[in-house]
Each structure stands twice: as structure tokens, then as C-alpha cells.
C-alpha atoms as a PDB file:
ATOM      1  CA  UNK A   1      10.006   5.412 -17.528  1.00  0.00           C
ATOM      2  CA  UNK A   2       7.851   2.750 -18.797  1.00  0.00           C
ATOM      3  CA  UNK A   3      10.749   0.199 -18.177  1.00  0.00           C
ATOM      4  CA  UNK A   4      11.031   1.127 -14.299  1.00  0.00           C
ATOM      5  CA  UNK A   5       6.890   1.012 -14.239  1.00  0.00           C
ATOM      6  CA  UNK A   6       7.228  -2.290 -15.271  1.00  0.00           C
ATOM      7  CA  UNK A   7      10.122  -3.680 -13.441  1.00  0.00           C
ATOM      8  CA  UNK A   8       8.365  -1.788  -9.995  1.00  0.00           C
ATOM      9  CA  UNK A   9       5.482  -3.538 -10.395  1.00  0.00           C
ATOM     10  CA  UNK A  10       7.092  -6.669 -11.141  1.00  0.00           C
ATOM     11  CA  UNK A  11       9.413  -6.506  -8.101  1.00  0.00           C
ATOM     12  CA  UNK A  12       6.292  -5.123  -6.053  1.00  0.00           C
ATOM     13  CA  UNK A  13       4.452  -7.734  -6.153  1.00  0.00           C
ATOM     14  CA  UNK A  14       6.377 -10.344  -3.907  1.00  0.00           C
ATOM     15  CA  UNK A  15       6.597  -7.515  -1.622  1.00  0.00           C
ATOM     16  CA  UNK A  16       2.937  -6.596  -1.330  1.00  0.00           C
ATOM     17  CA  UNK A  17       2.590 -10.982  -0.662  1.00  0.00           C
ATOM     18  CA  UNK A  18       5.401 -10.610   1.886  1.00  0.00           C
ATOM     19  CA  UNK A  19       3.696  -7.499   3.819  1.00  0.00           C
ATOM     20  CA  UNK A  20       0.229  -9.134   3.624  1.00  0.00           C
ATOM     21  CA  UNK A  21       1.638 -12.408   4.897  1.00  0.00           C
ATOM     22  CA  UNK A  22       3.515 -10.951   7.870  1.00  0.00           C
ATOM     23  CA  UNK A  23       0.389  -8.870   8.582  1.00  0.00           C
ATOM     24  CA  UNK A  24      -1.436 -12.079   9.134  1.00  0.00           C
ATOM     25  CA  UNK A  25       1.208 -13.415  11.342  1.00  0.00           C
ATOM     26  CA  UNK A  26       1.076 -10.394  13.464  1.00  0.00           C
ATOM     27  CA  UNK A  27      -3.109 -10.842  13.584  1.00  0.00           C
ATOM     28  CA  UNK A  28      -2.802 -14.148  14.529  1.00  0.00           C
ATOM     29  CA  UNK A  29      -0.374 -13.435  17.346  1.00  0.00           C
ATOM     30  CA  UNK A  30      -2.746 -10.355  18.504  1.00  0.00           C
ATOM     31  CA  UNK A  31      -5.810 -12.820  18.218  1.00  0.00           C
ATOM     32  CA  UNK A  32      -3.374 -15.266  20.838  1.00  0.00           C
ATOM     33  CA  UNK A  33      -5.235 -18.759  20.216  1.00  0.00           C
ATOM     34  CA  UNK A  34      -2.618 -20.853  19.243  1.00  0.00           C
ATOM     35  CA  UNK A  35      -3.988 -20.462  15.264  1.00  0.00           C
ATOM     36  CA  UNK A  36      -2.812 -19.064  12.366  1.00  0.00           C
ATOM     37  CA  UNK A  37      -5.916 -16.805  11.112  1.00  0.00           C
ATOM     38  CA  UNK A  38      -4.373 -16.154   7.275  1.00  0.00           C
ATOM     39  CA  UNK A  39      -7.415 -14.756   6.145  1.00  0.00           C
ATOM     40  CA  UNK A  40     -10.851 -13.070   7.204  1.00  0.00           C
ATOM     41  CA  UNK A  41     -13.638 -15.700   8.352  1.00  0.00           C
ATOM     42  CA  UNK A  42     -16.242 -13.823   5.669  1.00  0.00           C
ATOM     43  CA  UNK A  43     -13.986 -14.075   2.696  1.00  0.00           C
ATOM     44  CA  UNK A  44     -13.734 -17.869   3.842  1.00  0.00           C
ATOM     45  CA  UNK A  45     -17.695 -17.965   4.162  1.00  0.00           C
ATOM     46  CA  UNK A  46     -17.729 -16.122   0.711  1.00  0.00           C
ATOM     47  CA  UNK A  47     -15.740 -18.136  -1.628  1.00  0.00           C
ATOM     48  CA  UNK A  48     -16.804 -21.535  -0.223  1.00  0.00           C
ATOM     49  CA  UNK A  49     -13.207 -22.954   1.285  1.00  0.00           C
ATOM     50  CA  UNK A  50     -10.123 -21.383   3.040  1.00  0.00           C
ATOM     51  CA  UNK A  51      -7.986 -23.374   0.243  1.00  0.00           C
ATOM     52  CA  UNK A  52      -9.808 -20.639  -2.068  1.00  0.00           C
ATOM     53  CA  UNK A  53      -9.906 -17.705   0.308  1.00  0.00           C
ATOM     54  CA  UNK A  54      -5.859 -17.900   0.317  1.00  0.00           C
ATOM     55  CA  UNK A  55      -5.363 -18.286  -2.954  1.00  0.00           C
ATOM     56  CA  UNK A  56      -7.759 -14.989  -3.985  1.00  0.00           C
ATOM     57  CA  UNK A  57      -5.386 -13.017  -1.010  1.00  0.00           C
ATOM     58  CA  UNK A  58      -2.372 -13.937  -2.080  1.00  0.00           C
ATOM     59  CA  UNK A  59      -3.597 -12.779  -5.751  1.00  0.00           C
ATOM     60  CA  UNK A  60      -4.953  -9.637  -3.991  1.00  0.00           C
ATOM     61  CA  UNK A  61      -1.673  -9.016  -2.177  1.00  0.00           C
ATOM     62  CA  UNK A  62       0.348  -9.106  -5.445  1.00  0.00           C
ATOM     63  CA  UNK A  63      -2.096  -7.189  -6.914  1.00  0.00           C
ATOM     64  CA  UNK A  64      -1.940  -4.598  -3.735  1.00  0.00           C
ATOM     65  CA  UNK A  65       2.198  -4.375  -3.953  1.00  0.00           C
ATOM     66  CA  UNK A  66       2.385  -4.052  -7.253  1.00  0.00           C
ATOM     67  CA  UNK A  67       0.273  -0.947  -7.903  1.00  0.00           C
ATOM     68  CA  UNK A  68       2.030   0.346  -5.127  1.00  0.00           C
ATOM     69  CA  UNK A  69       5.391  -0.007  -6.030  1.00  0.00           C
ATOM     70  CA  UNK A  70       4.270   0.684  -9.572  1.00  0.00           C
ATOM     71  CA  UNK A  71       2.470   4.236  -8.937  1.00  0.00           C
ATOM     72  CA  UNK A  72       5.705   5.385  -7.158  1.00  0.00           C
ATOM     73  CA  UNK A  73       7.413   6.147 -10.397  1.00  0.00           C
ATOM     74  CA  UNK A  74       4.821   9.393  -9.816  1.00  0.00           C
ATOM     75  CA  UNK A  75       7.279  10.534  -7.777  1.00  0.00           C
ATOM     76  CA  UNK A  76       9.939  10.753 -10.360  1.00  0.00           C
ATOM     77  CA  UNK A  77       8.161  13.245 -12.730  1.00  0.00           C
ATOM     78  CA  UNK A  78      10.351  16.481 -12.345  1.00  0.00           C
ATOM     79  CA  UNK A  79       7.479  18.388 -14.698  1.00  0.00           C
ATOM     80  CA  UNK A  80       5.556  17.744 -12.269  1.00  0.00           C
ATOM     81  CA  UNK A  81       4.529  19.497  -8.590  1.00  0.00           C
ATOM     82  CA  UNK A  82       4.380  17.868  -5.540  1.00  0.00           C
ATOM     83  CA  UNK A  83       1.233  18.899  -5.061  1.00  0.00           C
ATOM     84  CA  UNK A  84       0.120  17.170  -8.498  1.00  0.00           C
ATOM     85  CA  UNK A  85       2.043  14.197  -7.923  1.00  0.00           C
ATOM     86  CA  UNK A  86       0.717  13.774  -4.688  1.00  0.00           C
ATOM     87  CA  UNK A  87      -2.870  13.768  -6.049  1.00  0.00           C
ATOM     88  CA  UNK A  88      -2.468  11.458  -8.691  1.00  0.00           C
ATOM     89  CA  UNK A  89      -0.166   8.869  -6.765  1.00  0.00           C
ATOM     90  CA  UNK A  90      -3.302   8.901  -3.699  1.00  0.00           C
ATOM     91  CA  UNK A  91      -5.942   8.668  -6.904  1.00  0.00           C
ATOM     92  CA  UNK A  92      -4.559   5.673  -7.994  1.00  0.00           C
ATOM     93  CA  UNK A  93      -3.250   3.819  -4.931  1.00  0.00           C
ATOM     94  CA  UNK A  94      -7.026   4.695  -3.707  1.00  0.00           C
ATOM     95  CA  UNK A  95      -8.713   3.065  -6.896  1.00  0.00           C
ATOM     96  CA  UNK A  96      -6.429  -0.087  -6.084  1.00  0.00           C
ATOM     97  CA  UNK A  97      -6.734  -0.457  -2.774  1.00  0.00           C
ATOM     98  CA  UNK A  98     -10.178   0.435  -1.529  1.00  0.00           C
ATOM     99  CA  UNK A  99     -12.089  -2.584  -4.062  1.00  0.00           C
ATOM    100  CA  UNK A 100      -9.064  -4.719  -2.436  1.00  0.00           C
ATOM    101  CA  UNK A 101     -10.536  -3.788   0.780  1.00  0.00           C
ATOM    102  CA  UNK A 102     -13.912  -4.614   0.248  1.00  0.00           C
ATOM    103  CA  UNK A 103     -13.989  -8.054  -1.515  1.00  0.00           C
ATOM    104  CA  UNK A 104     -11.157  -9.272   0.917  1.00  0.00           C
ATOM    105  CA  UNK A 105     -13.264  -7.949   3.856  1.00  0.00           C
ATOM    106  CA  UNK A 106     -10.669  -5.977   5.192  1.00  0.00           C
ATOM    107  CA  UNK A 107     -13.476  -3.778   5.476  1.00  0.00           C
ATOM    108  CA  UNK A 108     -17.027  -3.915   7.091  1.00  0.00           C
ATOM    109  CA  UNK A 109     -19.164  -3.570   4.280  1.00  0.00           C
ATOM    110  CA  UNK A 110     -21.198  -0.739   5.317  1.00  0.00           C
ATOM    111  CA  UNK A 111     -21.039   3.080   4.918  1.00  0.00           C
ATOM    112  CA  UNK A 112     -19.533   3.532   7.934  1.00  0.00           C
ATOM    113  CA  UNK A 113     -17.197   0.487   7.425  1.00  0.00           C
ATOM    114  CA  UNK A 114     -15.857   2.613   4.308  1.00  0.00           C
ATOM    115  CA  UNK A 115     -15.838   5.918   6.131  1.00  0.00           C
ATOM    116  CA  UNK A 116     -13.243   4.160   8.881  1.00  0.00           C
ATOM    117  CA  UNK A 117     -11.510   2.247   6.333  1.00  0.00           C
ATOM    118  CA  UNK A 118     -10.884   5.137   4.262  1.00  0.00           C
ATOM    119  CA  UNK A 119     -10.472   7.598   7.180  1.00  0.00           C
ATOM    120  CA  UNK A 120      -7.554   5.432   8.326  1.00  0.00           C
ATOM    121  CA  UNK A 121      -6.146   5.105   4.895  1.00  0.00           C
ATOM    122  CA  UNK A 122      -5.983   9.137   4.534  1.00  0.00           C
ATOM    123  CA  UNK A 123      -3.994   9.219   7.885  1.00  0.00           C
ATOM    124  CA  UNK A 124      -1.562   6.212   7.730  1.00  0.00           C
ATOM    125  CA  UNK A 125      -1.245   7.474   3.880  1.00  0.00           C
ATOM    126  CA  UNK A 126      -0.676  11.403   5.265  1.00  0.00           C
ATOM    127  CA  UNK A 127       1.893  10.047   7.790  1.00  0.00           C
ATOM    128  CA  UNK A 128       4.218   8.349   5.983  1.00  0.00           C
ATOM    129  CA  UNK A 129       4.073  10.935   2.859  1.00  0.00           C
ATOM    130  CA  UNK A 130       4.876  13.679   5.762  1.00  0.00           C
ATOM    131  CA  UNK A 131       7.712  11.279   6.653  1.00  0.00           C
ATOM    132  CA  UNK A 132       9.348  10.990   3.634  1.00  0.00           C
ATOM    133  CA  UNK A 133       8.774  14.430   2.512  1.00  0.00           C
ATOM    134  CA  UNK A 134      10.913  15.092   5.293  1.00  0.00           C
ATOM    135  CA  UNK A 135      13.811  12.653   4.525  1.00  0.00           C
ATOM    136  CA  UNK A 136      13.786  13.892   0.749  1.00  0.00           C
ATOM    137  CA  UNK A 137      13.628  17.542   1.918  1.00  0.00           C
ATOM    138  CA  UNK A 138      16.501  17.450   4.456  1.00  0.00           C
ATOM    139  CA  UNK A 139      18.572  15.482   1.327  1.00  0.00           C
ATOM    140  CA  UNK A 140      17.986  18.254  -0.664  1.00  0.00           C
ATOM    141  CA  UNK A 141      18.708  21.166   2.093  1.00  0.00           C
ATOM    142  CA  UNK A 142      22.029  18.899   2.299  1.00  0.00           C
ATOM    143  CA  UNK A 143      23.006  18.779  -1.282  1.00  0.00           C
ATOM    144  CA  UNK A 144      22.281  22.583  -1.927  1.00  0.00           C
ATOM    145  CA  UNK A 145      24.422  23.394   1.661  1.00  0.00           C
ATOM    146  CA  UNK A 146      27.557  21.121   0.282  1.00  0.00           C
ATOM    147  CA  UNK A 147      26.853  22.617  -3.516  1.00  0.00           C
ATOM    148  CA  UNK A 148      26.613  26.544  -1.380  1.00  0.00           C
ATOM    149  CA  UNK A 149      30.268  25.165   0.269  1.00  0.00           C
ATOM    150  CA  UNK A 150      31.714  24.025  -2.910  1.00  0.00           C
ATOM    151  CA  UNK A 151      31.108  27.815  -4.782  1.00  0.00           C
END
């Protein structure tokens, strides 16, 4: 287990660059000026350059991907419930991602920049664990039908 942590995380990390990186392209073309707007104007403001600003999102990004794709191997605990699973996997992507958030500015910093931050995180987060509870549950209904055929 430790060996697919690792090699997750490893792998997860040009991923969580990639995503972050088309995410600006797709801001950029929303914002329609003709610029490419790679990272927020505060963070600029913040760390004194946009040379800098990059370089600490790209590092974020990694960072971001890699937790991601490294807390997945949650998922693979059989001794485990769902329900268990579930909590820690959200625990920790939460711990990662929320200070990301914040000192990139991807966030207001206010209480109420937090609240929508992390009210949108709960949703996109609910939707896409609905999703592939879904997928993993209609593999399973397969298997067990073709296993039921096979008796």
C-alpha cells in the first residue's frame, strides 16, 4: 500500500500542475482581454512579482494533485466502510486544500469567503463522489449478475 501511496502522489503531482494550468487558461478566456491571467492579482501583490506568484502556484498545484491522487488509496481499504473511507478521504483532501485556497487567494479571505469556498467544495466534492459511487456500484451489480449466470 505504501508503494502505490507513493507512486500516486508522485504521478499526481504533474496532474494537479496540468489541471491548475488549464484552469487558468479557461479564466483567462472567461476574463476575454486578450491576456493570459495565470495567477490571482493579490497573490501577485503578496509575494512582490508575478515571476514569484507562478512559481509558489505551480508548487501549490503539485502540492494540490498530489494529496489528491495520494489520499485515493483510501478507497482501496476493504476493512474499511464507505462511510469511513469517505470521511477520512474528505478530512484530508480538506486539510490540503482549504490552506491552498487561502494563501493562493483562491479564496476571499473573509468568513464568508471561507463559508462559499468551502460550501462549493462540499458540493463539487458530493457530486463527483455520487458519480463514481454510481459507476463502481453498477460494476459491482454487473460482476455479481455474470458471477449469479455463471452458478
Amino acid at each position: 500500500m505504501k508503494k502505490e501511496t507513493i507512486a500516486r502522489i508522485i504521478s499526481g503531482a504533474p496532474v494537479g500542475l496540468m489541471i491548475s494550468y488549464l484552469i487558468t487558461i479557461i479564466i483567462s478566456l472567461i476574463i476575454g482581454d486578450g491576456n493570459y491571467h495565470g495567477v490571482v492579482p493579490a497573490l501577485v501583490e503578496e509575494t512582490g512579482g508575478e515571476l514569484k506568484a507562478v512559481i509558489i502556484q505551480t508548487l501549490a498545484s503539485m502540492i494540490y494533485g498530489a494529496a489528491w491522487s495520494g489520499a485515493s488509496v483510501i478507497f482501496k481499504r476493504d476493512d474499511w466502510s464507505i462511510l469511513r473511507q469517505t470521511v477520512t478521504h474528505f478530512l484530508i483532501i480538506s486539510l490540503v486544500s482549504l490552506p491552498i485556497a487561502y494563501f493562493m487567494h483562491w479564496m476571499r479571505h473573509s468568513l464568508m469567503g471561507f463559508v462559499n469556498y468551502f460550501g462549493t467544495f462540499i458540493v463539487i466534492y458530493a457530486i463527483v463522489w455520487a458519480i463514481l459511487y454510481s459507476v463502481a456500484k453498477r460494476n459491482v451489480d454487473q460482476i455479481n449478475a455474470r458471477v449469479k449466470q455463471n452458478k
